[in-house]
PDB file of N, CA and C in Angstrom:
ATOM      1  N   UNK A   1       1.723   8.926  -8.605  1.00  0.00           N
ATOM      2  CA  UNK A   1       2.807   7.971  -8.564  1.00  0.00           C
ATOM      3  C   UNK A   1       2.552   6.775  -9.469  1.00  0.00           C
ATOM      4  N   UNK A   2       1.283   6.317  -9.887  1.00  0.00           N
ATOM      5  CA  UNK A   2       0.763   5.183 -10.754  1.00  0.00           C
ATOM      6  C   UNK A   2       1.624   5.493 -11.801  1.00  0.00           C
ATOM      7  N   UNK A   3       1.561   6.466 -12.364  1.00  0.00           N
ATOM      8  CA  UNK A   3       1.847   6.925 -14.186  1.00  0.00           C
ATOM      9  C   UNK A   3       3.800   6.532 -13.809  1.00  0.00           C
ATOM     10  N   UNK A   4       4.548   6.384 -12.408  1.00  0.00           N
ATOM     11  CA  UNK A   4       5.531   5.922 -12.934  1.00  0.00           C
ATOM     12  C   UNK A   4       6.205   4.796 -12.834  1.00  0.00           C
ATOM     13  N   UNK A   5       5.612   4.604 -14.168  1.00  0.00           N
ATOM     14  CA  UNK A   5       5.248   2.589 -14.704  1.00  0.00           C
ATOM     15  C   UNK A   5       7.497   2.037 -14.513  1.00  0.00           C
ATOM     16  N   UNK A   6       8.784   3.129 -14.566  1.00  0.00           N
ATOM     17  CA  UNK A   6       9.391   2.851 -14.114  1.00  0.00           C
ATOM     18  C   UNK A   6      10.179   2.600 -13.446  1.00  0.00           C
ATOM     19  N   UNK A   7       9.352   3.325 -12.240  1.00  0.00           N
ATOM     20  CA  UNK A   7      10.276   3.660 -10.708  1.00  0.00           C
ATOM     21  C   UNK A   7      10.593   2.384 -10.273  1.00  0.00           C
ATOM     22  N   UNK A   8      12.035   1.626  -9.336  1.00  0.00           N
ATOM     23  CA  UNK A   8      12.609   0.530  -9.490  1.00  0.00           C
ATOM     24  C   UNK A   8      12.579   0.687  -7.712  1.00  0.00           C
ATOM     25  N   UNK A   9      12.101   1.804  -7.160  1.00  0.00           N
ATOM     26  CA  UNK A   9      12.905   2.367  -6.065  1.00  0.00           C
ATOM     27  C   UNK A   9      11.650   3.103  -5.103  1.00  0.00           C
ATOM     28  N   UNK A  10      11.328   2.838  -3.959  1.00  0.00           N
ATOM     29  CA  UNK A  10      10.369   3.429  -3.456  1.00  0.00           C
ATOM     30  C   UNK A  10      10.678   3.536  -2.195  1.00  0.00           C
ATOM     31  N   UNK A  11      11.006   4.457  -1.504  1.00  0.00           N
ATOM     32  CA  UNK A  11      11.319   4.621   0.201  1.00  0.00           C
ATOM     33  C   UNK A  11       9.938   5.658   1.135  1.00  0.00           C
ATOM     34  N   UNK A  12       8.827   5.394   1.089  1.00  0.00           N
ATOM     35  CA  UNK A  12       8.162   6.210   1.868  1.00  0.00           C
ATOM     36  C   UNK A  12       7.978   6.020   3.544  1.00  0.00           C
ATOM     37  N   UNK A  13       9.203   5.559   4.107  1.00  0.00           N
ATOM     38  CA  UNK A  13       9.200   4.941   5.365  1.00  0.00           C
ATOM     39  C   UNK A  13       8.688   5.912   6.194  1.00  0.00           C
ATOM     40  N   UNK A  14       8.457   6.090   7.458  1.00  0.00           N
ATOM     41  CA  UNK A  14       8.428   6.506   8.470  1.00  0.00           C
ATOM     42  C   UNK A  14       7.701   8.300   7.976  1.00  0.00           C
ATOM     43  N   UNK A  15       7.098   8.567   7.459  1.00  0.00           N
ATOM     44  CA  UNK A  15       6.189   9.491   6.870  1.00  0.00           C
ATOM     45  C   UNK A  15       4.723   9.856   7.006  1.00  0.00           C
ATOM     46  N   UNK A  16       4.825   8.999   7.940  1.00  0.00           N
ATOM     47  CA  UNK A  16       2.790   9.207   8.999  1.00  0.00           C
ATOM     48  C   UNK A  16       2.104   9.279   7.380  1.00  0.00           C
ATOM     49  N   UNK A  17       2.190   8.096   6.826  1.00  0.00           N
ATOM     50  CA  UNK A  17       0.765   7.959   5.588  1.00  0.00           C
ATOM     51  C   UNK A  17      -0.018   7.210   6.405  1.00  0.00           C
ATOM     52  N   UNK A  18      -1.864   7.459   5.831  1.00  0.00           N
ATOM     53  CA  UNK A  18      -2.373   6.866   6.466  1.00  0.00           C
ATOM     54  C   UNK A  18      -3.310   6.552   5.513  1.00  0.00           C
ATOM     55  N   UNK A  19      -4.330   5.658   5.372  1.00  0.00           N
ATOM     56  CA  UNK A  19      -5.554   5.338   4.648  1.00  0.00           C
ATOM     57  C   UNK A  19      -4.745   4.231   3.634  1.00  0.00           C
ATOM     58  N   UNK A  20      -5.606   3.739   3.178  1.00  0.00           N
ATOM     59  CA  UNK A  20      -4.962   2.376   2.334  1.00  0.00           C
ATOM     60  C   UNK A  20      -4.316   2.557   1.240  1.00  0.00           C
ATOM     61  N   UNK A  21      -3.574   1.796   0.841  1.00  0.00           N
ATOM     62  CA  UNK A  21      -2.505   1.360   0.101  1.00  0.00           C
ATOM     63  C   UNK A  21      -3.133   1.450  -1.993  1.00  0.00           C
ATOM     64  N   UNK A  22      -3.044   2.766  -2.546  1.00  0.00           N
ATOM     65  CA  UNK A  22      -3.753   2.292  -4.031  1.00  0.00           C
ATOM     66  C   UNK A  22      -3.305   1.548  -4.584  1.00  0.00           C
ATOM     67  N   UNK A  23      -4.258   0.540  -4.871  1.00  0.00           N
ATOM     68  CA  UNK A  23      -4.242  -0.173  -5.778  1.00  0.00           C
ATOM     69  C   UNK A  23      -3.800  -0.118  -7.103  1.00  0.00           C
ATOM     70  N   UNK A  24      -3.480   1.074  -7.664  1.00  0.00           N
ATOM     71  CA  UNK A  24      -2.752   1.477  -8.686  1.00  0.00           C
ATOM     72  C   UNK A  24      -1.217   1.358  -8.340  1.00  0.00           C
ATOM     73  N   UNK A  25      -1.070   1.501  -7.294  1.00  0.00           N
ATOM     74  CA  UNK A  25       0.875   1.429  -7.544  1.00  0.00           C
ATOM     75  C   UNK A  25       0.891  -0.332  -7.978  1.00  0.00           C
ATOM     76  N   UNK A  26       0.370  -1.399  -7.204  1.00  0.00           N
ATOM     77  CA  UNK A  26       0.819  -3.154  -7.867  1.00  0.00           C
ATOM     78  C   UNK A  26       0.204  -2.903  -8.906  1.00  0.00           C
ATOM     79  N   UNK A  27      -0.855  -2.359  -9.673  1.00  0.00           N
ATOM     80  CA  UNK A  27      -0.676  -2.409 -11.118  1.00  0.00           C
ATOM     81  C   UNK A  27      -0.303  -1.900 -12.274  1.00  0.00           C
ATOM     82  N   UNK A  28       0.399  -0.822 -11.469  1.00  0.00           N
ATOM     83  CA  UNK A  28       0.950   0.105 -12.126  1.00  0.00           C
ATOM     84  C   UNK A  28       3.161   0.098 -12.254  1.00  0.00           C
ATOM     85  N   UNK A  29       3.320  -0.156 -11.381  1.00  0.00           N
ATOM     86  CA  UNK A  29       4.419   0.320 -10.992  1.00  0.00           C
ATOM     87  C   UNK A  29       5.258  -1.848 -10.875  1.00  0.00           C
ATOM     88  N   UNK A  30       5.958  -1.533 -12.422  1.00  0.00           N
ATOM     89  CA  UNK A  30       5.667  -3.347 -12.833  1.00  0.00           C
ATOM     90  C   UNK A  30       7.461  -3.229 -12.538  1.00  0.00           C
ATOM     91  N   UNK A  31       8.080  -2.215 -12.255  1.00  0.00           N
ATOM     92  CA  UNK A  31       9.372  -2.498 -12.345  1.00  0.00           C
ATOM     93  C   UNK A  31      10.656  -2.142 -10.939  1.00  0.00           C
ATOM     94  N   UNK A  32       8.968  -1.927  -9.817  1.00  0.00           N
ATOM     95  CA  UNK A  32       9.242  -1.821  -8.829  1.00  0.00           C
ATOM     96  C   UNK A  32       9.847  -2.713  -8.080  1.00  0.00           C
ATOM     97  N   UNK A  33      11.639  -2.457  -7.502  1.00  0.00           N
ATOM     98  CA  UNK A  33      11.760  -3.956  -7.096  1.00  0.00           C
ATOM     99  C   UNK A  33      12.305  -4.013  -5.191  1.00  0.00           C
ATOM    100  N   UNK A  34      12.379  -2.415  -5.001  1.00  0.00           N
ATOM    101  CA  UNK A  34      12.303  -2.353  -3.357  1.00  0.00           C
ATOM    102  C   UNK A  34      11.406  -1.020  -2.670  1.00  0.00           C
ATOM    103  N   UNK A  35      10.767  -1.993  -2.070  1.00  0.00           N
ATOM    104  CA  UNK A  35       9.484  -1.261  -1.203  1.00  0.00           C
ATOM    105  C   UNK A  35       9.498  -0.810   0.053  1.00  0.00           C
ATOM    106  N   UNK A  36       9.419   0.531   0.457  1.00  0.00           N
ATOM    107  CA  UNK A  36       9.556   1.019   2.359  1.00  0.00           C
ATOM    108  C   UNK A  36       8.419   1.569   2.956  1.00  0.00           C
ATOM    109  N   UNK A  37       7.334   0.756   3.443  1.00  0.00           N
ATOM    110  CA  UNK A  37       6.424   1.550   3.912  1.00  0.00           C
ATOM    111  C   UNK A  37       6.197   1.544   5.833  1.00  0.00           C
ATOM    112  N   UNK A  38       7.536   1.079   5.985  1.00  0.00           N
ATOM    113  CA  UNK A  38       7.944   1.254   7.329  1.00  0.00           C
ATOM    114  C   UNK A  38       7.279   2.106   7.907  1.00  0.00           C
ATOM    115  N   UNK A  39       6.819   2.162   9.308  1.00  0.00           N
ATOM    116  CA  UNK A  39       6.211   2.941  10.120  1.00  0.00           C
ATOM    117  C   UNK A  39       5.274   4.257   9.492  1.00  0.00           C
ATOM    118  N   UNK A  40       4.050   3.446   9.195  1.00  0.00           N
ATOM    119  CA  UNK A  40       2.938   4.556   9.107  1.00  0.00           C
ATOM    120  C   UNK A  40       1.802   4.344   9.621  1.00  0.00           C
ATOM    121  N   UNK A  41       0.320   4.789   8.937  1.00  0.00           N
ATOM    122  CA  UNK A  41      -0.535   4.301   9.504  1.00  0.00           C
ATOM    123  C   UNK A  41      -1.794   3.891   8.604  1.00  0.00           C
ATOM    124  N   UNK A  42      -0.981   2.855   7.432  1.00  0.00           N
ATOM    125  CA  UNK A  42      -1.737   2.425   6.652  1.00  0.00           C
ATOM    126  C   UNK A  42      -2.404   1.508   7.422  1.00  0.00           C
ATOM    127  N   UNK A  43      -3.363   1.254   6.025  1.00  0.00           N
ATOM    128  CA  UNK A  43      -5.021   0.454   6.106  1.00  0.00           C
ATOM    129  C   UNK A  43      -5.421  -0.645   5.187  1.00  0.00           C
ATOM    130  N   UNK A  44      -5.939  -1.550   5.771  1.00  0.00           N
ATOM    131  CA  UNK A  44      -6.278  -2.432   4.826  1.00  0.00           C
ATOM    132  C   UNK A  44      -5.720  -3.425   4.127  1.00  0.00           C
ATOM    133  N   UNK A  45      -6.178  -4.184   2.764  1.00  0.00           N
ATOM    134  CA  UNK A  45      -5.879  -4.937   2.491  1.00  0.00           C
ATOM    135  C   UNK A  45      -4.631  -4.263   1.290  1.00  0.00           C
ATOM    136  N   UNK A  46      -3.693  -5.435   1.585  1.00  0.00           N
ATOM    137  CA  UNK A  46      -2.378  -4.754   0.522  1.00  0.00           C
ATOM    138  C   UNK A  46      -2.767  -5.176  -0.609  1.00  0.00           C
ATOM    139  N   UNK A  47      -2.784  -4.768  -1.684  1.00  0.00           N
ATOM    140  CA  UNK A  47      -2.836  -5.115  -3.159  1.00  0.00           C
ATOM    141  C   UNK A  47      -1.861  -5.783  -3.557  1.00  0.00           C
ATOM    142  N   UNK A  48      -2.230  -6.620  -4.768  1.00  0.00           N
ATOM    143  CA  UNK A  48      -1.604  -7.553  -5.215  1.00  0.00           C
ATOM    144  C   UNK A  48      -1.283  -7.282  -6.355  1.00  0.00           C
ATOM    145  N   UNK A  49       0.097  -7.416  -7.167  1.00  0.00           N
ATOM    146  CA  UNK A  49       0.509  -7.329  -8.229  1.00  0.00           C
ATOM    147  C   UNK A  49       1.637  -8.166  -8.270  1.00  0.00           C
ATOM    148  N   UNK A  50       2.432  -7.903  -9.739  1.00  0.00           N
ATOM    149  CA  UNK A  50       3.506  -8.488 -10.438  1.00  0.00           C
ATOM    150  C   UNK A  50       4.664  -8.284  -9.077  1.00  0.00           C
ATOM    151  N   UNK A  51       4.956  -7.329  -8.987  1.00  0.00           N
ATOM    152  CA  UNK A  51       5.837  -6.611  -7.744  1.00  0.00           C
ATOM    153  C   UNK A  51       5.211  -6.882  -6.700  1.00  0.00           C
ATOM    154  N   UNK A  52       4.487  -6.310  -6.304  1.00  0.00           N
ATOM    155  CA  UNK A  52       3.877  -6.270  -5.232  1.00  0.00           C
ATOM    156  C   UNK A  52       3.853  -7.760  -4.378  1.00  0.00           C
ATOM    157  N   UNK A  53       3.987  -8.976  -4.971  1.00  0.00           N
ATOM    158  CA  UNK A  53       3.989 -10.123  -4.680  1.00  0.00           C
ATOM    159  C   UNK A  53       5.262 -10.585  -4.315  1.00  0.00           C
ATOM    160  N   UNK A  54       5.746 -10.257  -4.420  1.00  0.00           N
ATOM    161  CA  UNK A  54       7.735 -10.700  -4.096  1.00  0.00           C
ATOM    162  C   UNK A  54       8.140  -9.596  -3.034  1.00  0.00           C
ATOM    163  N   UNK A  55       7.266  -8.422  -2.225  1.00  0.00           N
ATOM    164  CA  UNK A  55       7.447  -8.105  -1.084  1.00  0.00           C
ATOM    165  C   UNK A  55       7.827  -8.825  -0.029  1.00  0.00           C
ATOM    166  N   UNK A  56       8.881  -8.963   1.231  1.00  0.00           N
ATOM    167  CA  UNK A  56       7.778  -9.422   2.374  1.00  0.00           C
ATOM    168  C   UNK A  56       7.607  -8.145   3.692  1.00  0.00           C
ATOM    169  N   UNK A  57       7.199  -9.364   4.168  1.00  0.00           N
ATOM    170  CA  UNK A  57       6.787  -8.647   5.461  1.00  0.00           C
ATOM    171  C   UNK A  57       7.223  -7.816   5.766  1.00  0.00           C
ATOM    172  N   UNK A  58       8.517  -7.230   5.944  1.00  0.00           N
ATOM    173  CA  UNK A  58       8.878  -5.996   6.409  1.00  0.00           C
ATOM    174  C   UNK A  58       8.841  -4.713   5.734  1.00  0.00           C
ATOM    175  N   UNK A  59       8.205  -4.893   4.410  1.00  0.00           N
ATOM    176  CA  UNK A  59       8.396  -3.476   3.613  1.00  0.00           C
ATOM    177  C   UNK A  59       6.943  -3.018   4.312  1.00  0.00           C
ATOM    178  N   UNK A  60       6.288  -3.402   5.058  1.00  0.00           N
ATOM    179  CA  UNK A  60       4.829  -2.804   5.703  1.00  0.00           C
ATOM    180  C   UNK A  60       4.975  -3.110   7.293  1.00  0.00           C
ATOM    181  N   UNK A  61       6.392  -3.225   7.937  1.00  0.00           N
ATOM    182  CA  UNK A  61       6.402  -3.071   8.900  1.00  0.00           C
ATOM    183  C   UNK A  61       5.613  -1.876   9.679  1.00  0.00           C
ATOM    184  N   UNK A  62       5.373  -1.779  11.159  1.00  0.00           N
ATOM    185  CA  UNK A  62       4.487  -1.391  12.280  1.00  0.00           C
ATOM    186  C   UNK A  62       3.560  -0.334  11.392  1.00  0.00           C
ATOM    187  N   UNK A  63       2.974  -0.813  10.241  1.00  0.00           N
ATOM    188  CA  UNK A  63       1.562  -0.748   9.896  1.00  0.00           C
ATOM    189  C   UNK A  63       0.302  -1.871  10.320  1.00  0.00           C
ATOM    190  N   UNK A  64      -0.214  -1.258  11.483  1.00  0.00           N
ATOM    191  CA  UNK A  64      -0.708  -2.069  12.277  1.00  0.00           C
ATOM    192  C   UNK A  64      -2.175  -2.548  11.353  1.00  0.00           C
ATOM    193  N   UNK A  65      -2.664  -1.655  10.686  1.00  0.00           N
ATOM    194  CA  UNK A  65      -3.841  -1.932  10.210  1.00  0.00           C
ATOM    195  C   UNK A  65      -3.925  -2.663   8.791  1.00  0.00           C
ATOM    196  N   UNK A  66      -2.391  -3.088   8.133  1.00  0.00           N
ATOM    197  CA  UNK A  66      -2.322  -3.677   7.158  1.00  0.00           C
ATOM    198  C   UNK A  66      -3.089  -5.419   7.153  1.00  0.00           C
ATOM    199  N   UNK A  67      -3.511  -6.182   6.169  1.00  0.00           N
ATOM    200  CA  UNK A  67      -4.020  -7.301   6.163  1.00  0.00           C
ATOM    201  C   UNK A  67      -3.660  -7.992   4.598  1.00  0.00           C
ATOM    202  N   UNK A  68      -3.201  -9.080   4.744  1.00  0.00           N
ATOM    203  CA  UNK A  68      -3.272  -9.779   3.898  1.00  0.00           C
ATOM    204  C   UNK A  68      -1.901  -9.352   3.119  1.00  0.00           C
ATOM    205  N   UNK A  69      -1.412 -10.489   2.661  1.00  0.00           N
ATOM    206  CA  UNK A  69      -0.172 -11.233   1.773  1.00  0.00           C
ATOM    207  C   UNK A  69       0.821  -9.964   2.076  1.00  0.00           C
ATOM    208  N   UNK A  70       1.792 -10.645   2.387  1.00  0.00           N
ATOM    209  CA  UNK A  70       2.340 -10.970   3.047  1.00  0.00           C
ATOM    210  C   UNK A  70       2.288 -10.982   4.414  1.00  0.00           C
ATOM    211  N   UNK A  71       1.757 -10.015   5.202  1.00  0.00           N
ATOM    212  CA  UNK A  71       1.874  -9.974   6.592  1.00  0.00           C
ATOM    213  C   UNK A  71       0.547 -10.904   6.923  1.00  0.00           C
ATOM    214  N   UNK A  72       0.849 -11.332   8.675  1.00  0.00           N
ATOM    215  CA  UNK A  72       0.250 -11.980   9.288  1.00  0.00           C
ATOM    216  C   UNK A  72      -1.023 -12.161   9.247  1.00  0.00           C
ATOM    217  N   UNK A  73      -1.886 -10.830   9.279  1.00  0.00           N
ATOM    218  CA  UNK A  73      -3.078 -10.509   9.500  1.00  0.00           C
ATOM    219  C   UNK A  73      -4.064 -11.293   8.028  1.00  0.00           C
ATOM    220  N   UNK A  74      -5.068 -11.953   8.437  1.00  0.00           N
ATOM    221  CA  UNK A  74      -5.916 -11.958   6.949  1.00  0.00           C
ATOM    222  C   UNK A  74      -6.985 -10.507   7.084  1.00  0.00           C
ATOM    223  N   UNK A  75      -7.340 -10.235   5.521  1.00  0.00           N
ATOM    224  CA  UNK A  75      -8.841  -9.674   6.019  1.00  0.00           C
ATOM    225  C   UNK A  75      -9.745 -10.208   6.207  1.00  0.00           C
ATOM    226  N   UNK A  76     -10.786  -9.662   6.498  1.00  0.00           N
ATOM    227  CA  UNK A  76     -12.097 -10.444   6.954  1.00  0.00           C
ATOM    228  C   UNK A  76     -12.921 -10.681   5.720  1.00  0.00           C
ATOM    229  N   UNK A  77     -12.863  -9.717   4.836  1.00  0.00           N
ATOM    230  CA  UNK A  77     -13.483 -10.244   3.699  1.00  0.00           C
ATOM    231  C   UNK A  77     -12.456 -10.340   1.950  1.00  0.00           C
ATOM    232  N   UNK A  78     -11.523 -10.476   3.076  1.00  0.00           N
ATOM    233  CA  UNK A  78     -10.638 -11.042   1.660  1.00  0.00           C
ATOM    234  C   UNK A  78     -10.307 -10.077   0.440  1.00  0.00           C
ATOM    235  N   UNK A  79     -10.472 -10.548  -0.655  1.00  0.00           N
ATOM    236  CA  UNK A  79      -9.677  -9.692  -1.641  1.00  0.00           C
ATOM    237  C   UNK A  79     -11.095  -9.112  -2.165  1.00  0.00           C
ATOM    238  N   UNK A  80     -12.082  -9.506  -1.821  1.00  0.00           N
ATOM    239  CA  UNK A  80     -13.357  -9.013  -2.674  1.00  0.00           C
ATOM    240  C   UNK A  80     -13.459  -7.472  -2.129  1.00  0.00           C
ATOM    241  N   UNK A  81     -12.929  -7.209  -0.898  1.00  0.00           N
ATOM    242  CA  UNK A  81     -12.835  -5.597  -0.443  1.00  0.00           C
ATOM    243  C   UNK A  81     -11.820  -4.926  -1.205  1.00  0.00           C
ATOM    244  N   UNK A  82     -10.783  -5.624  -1.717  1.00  0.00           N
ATOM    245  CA  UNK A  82      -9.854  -5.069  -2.687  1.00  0.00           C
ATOM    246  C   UNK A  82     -10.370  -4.298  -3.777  1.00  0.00           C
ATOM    247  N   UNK A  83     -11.252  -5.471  -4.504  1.00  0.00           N
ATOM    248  CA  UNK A  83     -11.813  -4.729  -5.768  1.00  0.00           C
ATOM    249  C   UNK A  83     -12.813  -3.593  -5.442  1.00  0.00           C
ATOM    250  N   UNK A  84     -13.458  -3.866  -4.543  1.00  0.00           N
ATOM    251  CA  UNK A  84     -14.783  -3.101  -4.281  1.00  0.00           C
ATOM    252  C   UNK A  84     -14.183  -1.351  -3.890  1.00  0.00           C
ATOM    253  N   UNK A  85     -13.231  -1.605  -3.689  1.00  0.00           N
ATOM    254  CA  UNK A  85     -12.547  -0.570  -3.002  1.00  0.00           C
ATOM    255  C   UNK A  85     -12.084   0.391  -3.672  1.00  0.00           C
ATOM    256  N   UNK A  86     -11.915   0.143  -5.415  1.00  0.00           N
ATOM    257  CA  UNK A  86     -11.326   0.534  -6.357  1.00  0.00           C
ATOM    258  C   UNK A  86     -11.157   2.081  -6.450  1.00  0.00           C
ATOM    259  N   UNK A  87     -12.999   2.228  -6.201  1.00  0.00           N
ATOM    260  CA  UNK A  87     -13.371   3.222  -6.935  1.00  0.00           C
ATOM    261  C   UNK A  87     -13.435   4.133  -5.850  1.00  0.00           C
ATOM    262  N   UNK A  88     -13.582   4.055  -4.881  1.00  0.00           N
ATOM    263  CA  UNK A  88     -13.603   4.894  -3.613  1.00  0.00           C
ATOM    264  C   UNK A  88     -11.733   5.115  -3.547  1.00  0.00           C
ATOM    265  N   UNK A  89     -10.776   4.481  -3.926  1.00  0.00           N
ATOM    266  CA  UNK A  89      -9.543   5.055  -3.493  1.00  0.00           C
ATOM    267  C   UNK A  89      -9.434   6.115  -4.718  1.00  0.00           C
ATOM    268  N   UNK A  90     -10.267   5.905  -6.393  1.00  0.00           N
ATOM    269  CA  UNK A  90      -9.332   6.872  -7.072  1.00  0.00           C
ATOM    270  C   UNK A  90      -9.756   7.973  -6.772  1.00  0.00           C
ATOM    271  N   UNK A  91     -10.955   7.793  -6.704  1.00  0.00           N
ATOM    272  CA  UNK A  91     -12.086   9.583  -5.693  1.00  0.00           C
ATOM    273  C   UNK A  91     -11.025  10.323  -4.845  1.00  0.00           C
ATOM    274  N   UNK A  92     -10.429   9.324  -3.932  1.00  0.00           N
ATOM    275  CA  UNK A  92      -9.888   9.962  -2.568  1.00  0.00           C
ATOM    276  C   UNK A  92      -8.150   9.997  -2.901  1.00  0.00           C
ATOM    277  N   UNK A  93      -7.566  10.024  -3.961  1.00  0.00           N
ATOM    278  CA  UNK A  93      -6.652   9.792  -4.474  1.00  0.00           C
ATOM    279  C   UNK A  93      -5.434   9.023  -3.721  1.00  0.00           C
ATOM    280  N   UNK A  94      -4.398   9.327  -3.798  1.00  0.00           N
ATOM    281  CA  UNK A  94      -3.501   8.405  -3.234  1.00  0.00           C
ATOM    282  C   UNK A  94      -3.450   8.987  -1.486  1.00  0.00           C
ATOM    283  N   UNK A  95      -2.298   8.485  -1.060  1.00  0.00           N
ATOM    284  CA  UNK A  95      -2.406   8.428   0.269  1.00  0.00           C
ATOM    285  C   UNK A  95      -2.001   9.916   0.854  1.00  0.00           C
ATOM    286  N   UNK A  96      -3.018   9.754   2.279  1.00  0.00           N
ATOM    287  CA  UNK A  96      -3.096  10.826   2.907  1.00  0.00           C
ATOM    288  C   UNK A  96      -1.909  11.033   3.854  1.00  0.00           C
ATOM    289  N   UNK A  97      -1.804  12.196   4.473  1.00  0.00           N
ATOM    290  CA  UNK A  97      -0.427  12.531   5.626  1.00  0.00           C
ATOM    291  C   UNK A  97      -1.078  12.938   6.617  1.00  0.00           C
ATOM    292  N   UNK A  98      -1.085  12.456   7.468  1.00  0.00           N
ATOM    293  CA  UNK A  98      -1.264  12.682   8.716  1.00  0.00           C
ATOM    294  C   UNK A  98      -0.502  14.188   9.642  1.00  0.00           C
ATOM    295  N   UNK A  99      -0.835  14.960   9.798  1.00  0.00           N
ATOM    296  CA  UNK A  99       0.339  15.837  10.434  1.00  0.00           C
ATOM    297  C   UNK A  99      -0.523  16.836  11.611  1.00  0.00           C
ATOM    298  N   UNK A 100       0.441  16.575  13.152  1.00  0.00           N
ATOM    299  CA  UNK A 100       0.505  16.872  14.295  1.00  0.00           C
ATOM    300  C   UNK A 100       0.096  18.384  14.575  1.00  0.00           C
ATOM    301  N   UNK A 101       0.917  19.037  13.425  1.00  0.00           N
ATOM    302  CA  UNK A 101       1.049  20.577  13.421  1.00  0.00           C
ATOM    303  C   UNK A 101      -0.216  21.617  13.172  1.00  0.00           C
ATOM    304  N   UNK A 102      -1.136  22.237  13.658  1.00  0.00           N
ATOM    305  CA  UNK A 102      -2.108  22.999  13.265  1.00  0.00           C
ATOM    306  C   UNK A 102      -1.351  24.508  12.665  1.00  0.00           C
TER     307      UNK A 102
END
């Protein structure tokens, strides 16, 4: 999803994602201008970008484990887990799905 530098439009609401948020979509995705990550079971600290900064709060609604800008929660170690984090999300690529069904 990084490589599309002009998607304007993003609805992944209610889709049981789980594990954190890549950091490649805020630096990637510069022309992004509405965000849905409504009911999942993301992680962590939200990334910060051009877009990504003119979110609010509700495009990461009842993602309980989200932290930092916009929503309520801070992290505990701030944005320095952001960067550190880099390289362990591109390993594990973008986000995972959770699913009920065996």
């Amino acid at each position: 999803m990084e490589n599309l530098s002009n998607l304007e439009w993003l609805d992944l609401s209610s889709n049981e994602l789980v594990g954190k948020i890549p950091w490649q979509l805020a630096a990637n995705l510069k022309q992004l201008g509405f965000l849905n990550l409504y009911i999942s079971k993301l992680e962590g600290p939200i990334p910060l970008g051009p877009q990504f900064n003119t979110f609010k709060e509700d495009s990461y609604g009842w993602n309980l484990g989200l932290c930092g800008f916009p929503v309520w929660k801070s992290c505990s170690s701030g944005g320095a887990q952001q960067e550190c984090d880099h390289d362990k999300e591109h390993r594990d690529g973008l986000f995972g799905i959770y699913s009920t069904f065996q």
